[in-house]
Protein backbone atom coordinates (compact mmCIF):
# COMPACT_ATOMS: atom_id res chain seq x y z
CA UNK A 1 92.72 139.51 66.13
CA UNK A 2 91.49 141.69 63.12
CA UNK A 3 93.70 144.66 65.01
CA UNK A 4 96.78 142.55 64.34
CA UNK A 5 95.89 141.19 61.19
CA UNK A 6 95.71 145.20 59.96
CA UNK A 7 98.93 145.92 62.02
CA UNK A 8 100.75 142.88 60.40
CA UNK A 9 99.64 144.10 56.93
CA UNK A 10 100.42 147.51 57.40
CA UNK A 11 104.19 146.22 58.19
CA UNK A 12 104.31 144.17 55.95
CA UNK A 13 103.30 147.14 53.33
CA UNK A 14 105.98 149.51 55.26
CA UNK A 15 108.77 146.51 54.39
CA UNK A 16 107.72 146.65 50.94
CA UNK A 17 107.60 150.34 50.37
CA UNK A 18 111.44 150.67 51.93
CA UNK A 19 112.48 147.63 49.67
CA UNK A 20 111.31 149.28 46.89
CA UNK A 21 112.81 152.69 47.69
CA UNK A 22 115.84 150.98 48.28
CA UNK A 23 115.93 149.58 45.13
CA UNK A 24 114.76 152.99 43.08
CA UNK A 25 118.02 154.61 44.15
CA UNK A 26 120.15 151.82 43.09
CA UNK A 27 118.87 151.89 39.86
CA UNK A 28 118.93 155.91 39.77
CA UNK A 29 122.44 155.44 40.93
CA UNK A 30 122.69 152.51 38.00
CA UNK A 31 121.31 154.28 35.32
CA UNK A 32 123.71 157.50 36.47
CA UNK A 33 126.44 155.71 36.01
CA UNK A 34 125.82 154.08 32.61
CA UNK A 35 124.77 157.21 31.42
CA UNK A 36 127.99 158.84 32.12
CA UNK A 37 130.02 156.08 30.68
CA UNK A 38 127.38 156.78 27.44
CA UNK A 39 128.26 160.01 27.10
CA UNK A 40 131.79 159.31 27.36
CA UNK A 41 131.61 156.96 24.24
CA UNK A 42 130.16 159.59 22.11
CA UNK A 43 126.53 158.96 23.45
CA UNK A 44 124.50 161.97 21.82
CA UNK A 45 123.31 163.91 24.77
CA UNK A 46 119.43 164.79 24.09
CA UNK A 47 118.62 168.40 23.85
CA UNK A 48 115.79 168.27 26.66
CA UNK A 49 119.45 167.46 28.92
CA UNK A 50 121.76 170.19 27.18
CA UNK A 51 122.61 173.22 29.45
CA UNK A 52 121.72 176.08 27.92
């Protein structure tokens, strides 16, 4: 029983991990797009970002 307690809890920690990464590249894909429409506006673009 304490095998499938451990098994159950690693899924469960396996569900949340792809949730999460799921949801980091929405918001990377989010904040990409606001960013854009930023700089579009006349956002100042911070030097660290600048091409040389």
């Amino acid at each position: 029983m304490a095998i499938d307690d451990a098994r159950s809890e690693t899924r469960t920690w396996k569900d949340r991990a792809a949730y999460l990464e799921g949801q980091r590249q929405l918001d990377s894909r989010l904040l990409e797009t606001f960013r854009q429409k930023a700089y579009r506006s006349g956002a100042d673009i911070p030097d660290v970002l600048k091409k040389t």
